[in-house]
C-alpha atoms as a PDB file:
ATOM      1  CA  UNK A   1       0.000   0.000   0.000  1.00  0.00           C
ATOM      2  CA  UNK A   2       1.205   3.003  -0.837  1.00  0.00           C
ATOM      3  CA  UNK A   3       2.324   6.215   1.527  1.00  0.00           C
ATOM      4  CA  UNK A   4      -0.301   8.535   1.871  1.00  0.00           C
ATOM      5  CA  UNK A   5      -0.360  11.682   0.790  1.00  0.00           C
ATOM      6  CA  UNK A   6      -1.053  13.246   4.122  1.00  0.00           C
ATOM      7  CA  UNK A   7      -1.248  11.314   7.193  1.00  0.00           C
ATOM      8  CA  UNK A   8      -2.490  13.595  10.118  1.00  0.00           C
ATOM      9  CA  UNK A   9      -2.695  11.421  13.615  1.00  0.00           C
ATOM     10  CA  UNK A  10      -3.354  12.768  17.704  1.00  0.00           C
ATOM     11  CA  UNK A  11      -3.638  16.514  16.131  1.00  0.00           C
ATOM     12  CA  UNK A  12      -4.348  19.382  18.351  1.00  0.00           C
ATOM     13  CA  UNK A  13      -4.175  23.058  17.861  1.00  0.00           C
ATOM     14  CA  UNK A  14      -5.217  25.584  20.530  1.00  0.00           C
ATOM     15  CA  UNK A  15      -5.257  29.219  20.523  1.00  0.00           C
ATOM     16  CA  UNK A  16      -4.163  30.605  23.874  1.00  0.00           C
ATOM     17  CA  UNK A  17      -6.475  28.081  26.563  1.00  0.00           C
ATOM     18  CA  UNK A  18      -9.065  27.409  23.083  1.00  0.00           C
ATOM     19  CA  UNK A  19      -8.584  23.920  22.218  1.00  0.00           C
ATOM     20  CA  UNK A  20      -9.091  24.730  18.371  1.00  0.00           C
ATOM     21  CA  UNK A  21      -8.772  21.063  17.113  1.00  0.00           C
ATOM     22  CA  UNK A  22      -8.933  18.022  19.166  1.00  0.00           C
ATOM     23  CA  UNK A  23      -6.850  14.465  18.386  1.00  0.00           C
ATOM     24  CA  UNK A  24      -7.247  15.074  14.883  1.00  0.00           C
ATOM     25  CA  UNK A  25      -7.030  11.835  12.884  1.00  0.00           C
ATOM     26  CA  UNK A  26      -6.831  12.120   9.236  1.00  0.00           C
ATOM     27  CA  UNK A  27      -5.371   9.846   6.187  1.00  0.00           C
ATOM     28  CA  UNK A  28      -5.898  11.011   2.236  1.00  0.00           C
ATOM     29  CA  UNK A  29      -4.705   9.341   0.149  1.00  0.00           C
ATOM     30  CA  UNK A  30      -2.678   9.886  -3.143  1.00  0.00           C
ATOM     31  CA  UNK A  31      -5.613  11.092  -5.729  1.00  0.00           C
ATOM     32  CA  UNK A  32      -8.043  11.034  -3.189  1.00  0.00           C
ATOM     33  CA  UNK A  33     -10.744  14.196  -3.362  1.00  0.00           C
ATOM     34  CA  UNK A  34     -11.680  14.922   0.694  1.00  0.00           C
ATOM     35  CA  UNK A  35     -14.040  17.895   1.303  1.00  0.00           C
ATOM     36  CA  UNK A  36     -14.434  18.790   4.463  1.00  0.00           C
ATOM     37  CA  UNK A  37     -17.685  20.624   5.625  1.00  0.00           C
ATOM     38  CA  UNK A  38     -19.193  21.991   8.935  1.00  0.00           C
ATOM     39  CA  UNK A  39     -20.499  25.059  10.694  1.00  0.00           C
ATOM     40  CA  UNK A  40     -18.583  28.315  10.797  1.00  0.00           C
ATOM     41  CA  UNK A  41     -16.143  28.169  13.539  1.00  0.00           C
ATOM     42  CA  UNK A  42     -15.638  24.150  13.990  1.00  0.00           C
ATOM     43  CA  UNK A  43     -11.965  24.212  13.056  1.00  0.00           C
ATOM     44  CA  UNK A  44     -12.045  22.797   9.045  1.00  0.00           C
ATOM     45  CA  UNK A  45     -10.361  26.021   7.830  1.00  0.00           C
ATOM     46  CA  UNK A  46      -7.580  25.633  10.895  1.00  0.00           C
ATOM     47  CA  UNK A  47      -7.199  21.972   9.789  1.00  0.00           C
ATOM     48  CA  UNK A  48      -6.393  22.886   6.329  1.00  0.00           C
ATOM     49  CA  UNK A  49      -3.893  25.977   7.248  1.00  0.00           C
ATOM     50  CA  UNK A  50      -2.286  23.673   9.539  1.00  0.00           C
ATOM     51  CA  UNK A  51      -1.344  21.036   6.902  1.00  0.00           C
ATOM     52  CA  UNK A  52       1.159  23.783   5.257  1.00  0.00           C
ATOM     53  CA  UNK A  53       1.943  25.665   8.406  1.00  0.00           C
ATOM     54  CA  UNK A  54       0.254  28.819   7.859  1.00  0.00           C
ATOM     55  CA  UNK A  55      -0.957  27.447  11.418  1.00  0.00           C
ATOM     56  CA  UNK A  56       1.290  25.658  13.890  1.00  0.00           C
ATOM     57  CA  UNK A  57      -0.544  22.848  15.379  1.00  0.00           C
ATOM     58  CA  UNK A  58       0.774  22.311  19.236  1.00  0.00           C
ATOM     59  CA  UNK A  59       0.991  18.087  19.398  1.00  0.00           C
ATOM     60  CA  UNK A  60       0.565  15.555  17.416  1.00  0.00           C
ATOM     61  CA  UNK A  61       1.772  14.201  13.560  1.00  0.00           C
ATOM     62  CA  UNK A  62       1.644  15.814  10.092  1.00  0.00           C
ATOM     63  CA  UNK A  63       3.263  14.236   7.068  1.00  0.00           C
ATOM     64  CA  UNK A  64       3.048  15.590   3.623  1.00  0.00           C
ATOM     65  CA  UNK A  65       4.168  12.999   1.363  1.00  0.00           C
ATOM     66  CA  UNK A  66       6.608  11.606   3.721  1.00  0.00           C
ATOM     67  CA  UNK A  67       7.333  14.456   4.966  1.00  0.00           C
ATOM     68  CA  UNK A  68       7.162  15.436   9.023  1.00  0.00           C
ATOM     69  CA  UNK A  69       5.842  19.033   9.513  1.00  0.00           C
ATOM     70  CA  UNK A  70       7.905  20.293  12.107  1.00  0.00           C
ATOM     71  CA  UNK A  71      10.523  23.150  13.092  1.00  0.00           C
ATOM     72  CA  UNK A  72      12.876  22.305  10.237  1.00  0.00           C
ATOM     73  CA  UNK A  73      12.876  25.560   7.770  1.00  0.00           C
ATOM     74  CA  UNK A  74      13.655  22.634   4.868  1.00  0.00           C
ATOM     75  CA  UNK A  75      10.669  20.367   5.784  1.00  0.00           C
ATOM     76  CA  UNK A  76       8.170  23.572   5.972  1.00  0.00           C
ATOM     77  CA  UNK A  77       9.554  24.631   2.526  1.00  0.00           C
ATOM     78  CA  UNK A  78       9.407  20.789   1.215  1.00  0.00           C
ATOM     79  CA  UNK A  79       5.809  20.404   2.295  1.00  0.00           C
ATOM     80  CA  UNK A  80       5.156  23.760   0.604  1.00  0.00           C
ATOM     81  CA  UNK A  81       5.921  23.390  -2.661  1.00  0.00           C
ATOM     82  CA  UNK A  82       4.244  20.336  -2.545  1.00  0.00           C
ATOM     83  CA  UNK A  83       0.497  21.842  -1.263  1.00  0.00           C
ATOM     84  CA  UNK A  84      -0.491  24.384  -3.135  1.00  0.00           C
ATOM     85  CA  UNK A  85      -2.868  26.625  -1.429  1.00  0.00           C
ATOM     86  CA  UNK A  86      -5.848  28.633  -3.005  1.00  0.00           C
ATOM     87  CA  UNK A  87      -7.841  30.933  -0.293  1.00  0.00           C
ATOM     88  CA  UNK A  88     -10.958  32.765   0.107  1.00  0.00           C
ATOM     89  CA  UNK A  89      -9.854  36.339  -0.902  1.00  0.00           C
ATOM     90  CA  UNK A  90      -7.542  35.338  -3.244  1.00  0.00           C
ATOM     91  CA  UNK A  91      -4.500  36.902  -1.751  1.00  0.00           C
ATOM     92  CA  UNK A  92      -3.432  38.319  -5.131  1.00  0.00           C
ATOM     93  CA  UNK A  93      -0.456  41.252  -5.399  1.00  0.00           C
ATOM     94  CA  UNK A  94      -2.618  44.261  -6.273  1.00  0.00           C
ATOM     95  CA  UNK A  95       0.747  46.072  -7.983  1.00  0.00           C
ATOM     96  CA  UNK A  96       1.335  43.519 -10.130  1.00  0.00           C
ATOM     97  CA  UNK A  97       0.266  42.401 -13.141  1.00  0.00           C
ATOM     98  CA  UNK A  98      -1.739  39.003 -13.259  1.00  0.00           C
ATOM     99  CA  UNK A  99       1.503  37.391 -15.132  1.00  0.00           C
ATOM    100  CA  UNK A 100       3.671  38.535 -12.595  1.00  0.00           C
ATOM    101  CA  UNK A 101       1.476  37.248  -9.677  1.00  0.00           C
ATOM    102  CA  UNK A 102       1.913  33.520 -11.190  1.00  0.00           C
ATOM    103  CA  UNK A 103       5.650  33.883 -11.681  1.00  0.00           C
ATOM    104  CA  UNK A 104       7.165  35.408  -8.682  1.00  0.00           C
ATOM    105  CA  UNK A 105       7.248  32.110  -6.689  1.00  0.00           C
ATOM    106  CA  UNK A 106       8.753  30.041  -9.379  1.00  0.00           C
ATOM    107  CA  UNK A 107      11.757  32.701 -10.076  1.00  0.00           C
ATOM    108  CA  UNK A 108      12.182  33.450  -6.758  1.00  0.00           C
ATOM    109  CA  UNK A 109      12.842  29.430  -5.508  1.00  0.00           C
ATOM    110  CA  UNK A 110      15.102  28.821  -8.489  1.00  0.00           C
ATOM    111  CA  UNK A 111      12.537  26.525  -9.748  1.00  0.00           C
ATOM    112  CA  UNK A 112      12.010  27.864 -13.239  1.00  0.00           C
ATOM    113  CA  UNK A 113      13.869  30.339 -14.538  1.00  0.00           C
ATOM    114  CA  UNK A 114      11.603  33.718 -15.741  1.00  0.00           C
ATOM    115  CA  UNK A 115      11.221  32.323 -19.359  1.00  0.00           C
ATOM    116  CA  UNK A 116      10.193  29.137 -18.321  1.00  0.00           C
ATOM    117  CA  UNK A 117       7.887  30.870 -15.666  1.00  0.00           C
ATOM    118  CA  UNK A 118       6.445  32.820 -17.530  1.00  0.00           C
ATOM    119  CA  UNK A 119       5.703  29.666 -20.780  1.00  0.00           C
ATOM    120  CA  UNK A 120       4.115  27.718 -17.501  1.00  0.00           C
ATOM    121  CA  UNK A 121       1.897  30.674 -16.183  1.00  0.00           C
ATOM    122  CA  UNK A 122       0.412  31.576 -19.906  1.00  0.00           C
ATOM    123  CA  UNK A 123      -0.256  27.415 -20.073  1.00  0.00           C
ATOM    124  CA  UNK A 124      -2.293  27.489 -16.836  1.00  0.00           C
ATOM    125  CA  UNK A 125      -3.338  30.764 -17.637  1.00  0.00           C
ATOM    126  CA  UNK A 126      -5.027  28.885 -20.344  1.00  0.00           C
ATOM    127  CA  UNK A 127      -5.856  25.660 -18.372  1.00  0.00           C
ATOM    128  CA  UNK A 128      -8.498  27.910 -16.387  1.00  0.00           C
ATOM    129  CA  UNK A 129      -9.599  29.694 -19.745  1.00  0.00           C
ATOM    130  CA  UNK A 130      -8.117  33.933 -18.587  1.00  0.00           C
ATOM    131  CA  UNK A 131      -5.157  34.169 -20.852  1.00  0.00           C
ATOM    132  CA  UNK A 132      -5.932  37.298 -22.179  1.00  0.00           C
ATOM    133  CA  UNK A 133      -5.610  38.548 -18.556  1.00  0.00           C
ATOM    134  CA  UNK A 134      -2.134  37.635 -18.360  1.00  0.00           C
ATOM    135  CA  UNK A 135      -1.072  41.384 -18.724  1.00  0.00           C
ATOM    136  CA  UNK A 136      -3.738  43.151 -16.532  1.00  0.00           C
ATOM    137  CA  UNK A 137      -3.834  43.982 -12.896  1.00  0.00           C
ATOM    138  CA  UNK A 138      -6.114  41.888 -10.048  1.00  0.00           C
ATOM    139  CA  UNK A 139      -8.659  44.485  -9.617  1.00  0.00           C
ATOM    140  CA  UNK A 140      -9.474  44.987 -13.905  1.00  0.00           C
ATOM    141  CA  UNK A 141     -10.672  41.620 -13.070  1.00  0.00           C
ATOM    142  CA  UNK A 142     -13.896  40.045 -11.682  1.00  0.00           C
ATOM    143  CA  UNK A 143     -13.476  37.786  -8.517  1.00  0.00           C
ATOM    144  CA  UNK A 144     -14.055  34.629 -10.256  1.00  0.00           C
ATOM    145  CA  UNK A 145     -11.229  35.468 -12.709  1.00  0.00           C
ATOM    146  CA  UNK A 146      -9.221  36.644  -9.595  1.00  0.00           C
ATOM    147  CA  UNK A 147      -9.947  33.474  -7.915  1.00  0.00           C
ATOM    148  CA  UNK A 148      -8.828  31.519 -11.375  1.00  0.00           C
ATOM    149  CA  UNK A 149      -5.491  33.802 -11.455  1.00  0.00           C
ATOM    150  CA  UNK A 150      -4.815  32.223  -7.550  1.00  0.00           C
ATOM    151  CA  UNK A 151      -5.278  28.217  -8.602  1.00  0.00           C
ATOM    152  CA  UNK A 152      -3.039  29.067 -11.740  1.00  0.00           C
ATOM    153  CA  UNK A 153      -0.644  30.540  -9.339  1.00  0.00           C
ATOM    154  CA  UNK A 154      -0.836  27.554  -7.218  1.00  0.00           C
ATOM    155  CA  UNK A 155      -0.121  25.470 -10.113  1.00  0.00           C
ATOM    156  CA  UNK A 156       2.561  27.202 -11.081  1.00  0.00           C
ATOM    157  CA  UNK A 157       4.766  25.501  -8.201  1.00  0.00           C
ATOM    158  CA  UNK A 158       3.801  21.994  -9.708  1.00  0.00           C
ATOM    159  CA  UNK A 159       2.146  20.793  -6.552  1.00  0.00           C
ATOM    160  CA  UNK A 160       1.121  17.258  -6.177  1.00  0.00           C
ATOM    161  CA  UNK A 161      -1.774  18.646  -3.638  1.00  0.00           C
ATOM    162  CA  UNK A 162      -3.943  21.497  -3.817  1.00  0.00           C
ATOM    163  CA  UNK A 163      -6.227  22.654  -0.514  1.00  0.00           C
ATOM    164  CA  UNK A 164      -8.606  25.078  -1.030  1.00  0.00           C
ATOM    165  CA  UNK A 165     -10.225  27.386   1.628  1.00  0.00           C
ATOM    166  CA  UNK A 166     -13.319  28.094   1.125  1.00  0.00           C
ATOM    167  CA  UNK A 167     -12.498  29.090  -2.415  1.00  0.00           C
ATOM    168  CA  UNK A 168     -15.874  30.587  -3.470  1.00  0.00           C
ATOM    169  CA  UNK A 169     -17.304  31.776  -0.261  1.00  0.00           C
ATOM    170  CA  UNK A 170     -16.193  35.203  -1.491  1.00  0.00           C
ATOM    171  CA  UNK A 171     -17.754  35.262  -4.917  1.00  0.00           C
ATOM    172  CA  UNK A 172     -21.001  36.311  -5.791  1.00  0.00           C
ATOM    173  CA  UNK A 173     -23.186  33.724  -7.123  1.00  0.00           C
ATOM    174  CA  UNK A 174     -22.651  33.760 -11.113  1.00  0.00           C
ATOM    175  CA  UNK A 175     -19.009  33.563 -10.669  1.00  0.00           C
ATOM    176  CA  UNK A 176     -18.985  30.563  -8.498  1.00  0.00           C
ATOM    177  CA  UNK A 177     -19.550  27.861 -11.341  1.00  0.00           C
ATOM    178  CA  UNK A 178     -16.320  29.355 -13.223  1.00  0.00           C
ATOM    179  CA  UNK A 179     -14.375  28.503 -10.192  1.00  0.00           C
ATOM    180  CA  UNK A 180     -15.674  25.212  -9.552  1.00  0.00           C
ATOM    181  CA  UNK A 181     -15.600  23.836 -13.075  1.00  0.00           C
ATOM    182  CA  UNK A 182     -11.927  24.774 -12.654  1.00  0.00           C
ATOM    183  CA  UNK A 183     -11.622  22.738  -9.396  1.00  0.00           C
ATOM    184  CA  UNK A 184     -13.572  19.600 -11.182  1.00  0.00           C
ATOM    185  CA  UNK A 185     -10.975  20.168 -14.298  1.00  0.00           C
ATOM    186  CA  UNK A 186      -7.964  19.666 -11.726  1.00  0.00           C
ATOM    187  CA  UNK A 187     -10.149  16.469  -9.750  1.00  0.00           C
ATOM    188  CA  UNK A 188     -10.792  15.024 -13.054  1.00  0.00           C
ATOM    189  CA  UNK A 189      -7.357  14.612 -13.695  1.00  0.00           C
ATOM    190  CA  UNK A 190      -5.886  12.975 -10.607  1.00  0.00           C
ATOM    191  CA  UNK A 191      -4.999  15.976  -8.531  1.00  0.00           C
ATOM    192  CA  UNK A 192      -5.236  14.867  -4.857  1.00  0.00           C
ATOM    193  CA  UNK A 193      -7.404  17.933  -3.413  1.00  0.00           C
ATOM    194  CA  UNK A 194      -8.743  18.648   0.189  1.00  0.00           C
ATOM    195  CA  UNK A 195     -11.278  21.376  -0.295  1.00  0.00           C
ATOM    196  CA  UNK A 196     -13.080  23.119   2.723  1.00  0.00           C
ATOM    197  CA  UNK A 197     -16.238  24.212   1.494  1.00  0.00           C
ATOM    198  CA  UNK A 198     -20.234  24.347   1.412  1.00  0.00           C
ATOM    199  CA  UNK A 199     -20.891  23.522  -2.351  1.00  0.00           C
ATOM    200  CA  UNK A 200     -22.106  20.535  -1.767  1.00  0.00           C
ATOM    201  CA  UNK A 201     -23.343  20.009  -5.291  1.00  0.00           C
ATOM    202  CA  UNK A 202     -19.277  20.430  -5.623  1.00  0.00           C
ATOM    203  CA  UNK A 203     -18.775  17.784  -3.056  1.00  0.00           C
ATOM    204  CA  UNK A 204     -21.194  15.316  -4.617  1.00  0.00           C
ATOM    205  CA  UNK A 205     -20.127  15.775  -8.183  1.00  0.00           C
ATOM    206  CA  UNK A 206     -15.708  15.576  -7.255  1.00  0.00           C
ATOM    207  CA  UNK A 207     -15.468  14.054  -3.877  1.00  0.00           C
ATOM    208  CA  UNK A 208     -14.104  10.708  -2.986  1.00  0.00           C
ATOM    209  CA  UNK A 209     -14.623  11.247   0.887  1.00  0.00           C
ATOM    210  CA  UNK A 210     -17.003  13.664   2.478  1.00  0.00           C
ATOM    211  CA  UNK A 211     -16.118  15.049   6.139  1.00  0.00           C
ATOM    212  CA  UNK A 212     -18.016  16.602   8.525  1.00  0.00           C
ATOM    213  CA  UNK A 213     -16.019  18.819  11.706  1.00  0.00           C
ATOM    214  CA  UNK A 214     -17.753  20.435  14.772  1.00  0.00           C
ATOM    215  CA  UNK A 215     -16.531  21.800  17.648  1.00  0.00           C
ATOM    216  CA  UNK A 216     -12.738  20.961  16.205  1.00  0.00           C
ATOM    217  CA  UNK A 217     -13.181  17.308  15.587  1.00  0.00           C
ATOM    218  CA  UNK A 218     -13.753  15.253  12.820  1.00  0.00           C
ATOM    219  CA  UNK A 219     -17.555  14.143  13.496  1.00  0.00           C
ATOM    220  CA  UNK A 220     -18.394  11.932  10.184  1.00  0.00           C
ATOM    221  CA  UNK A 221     -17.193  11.076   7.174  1.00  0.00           C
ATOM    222  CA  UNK A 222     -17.931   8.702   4.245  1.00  0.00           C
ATOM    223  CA  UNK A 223     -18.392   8.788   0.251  1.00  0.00           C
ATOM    224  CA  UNK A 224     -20.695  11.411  -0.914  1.00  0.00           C
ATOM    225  CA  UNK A 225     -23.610   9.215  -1.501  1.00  0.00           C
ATOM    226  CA  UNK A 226     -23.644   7.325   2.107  1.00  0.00           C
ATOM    227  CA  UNK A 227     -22.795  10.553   3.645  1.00  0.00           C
ATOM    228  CA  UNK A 228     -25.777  12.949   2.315  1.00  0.00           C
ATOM    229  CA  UNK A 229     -28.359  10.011   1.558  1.00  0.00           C
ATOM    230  CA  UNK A 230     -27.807   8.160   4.806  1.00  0.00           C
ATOM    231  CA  UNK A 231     -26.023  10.880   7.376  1.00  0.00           C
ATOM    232  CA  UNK A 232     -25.383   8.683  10.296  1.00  0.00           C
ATOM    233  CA  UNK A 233     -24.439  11.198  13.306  1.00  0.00           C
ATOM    234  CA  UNK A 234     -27.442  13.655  14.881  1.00  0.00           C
ATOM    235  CA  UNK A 235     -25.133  17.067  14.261  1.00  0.00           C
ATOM    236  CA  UNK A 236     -24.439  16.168  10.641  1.00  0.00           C
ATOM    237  CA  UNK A 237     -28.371  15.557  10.076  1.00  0.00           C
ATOM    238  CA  UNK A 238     -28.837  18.631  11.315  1.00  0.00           C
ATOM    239  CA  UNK A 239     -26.430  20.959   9.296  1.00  0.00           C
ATOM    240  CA  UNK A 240     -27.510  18.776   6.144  1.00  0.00           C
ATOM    241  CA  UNK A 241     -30.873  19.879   6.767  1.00  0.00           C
ATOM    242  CA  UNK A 242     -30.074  23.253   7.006  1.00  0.00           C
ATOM    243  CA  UNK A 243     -27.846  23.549   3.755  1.00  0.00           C
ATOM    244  CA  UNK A 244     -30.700  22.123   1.626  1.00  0.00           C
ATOM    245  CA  UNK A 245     -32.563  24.444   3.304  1.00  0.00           C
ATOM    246  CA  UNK A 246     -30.888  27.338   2.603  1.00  0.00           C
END
């Protein structure tokens, strides 16, 4: 059997005396598509920012492909380039130009060098159909483009992962389905993806592995069609019913 992708086991993350996330237990493997779903404030978008340590977690394992996610400067950068990272708000560089935003990362880790940087960028530029934005600036562009520009960005670093915050929560709704047929694009060709979001039309359509968090632990989880036809746990009846709902 192969090594997972990331192996997560006895997790916790507190801020100050909040226990954030509690003996986290997680396995995905290679491939595998995991969303993760769950009220506002029970810890999925911690989970996820702890995986490339844009949060420390305080105990417990992380491995990235092998990799331990500790202290070691080498083993954060390692674990980096292999996770891409998309978020809600894009986190685009206003002052420059949508080209430049998918290049700077590659030039500045000696990956590619800025020719080859910029041949990859226009190819994913194309991959998620805003070429002809290459040469503009974030705001000229809508948020669903902006959000595009950020996965193409991602992909620039050639990661074998992608995670996605929330990746549409800041979009209004027509620009939503540009984003996600992106994300399907990238599921439908092997990408191993851990997305934490509320499209659960998303989550039927891509996911291997559905999971549902409250209160900072992982509560249920199963494939998409056990987990919204036959919800097993009282709390993840409950925020079902109040997504279809809504």
């Amino acid at each position: 059997m192969s090594e997972p992708a990331i192996r997560i086991s006895a997790m916790n993350k507190f801020y100050g005396s909040f226990h954030a996330l509690h003996d986290v237990d997680l396995e995905i493997a290679r491939g595998e598509k995991v969303v993760i779903c769950g009220p506002s404030g029970s810890g999925k978008s911690t989970l996820i920012r702890c995986i490339n340590r844009l949060e420390e977690h305080q105990s417990g394992l992380i491995e990235v492909n092998g990799t331990p996610l500790d202290d070691d400067l080498d083993h954060i950068d390692e674990i980096r380039r292999d996770a891409g990272m998309v978020f809600q708000n894009f986190n685009l560089f206003p002052h420059m130009t949508v080209l430049e935003n998918c290049t700077l990362a590659p030039v500045l880790s000696g990956r590619l060098n800025r020719t080859e940087a910029e041949e990859t960028a226009m190819r994913l530029l194309e991959r998620v159909k805003i070429p002809e934005q290459a040469h503009k600036f974030p705001g000229e562009l809508s948020g669903g483009q902006q959000q595009r520009v950020a996965i193409a960005r991602a992909l620039c670093m050639s990661p074998q992962i992608m995670l996605f915050d929330e990746p549409t929560s800041a979009l209004d709704p027509e620009m939503i389905s540009e984003v996600l047929d992106v994300m399907v694009g990238l599921a439908e060709e092997g990408m191993t993806m851990v997305c934490v979001t509320h499209e659960m039309g998303f989550a039927r359509r891509v996911a291997d592995r559905v999971i549902f968090m409250a209160e900072g632990q992982i509560i249920e989880q199963g494939p998409p069609d056990q987990f919204f036809d036959n919800p097993q746990n009282e709390r993840t009846k409950a925020f079902l019913s109040q997504i279809v709902a809504h």
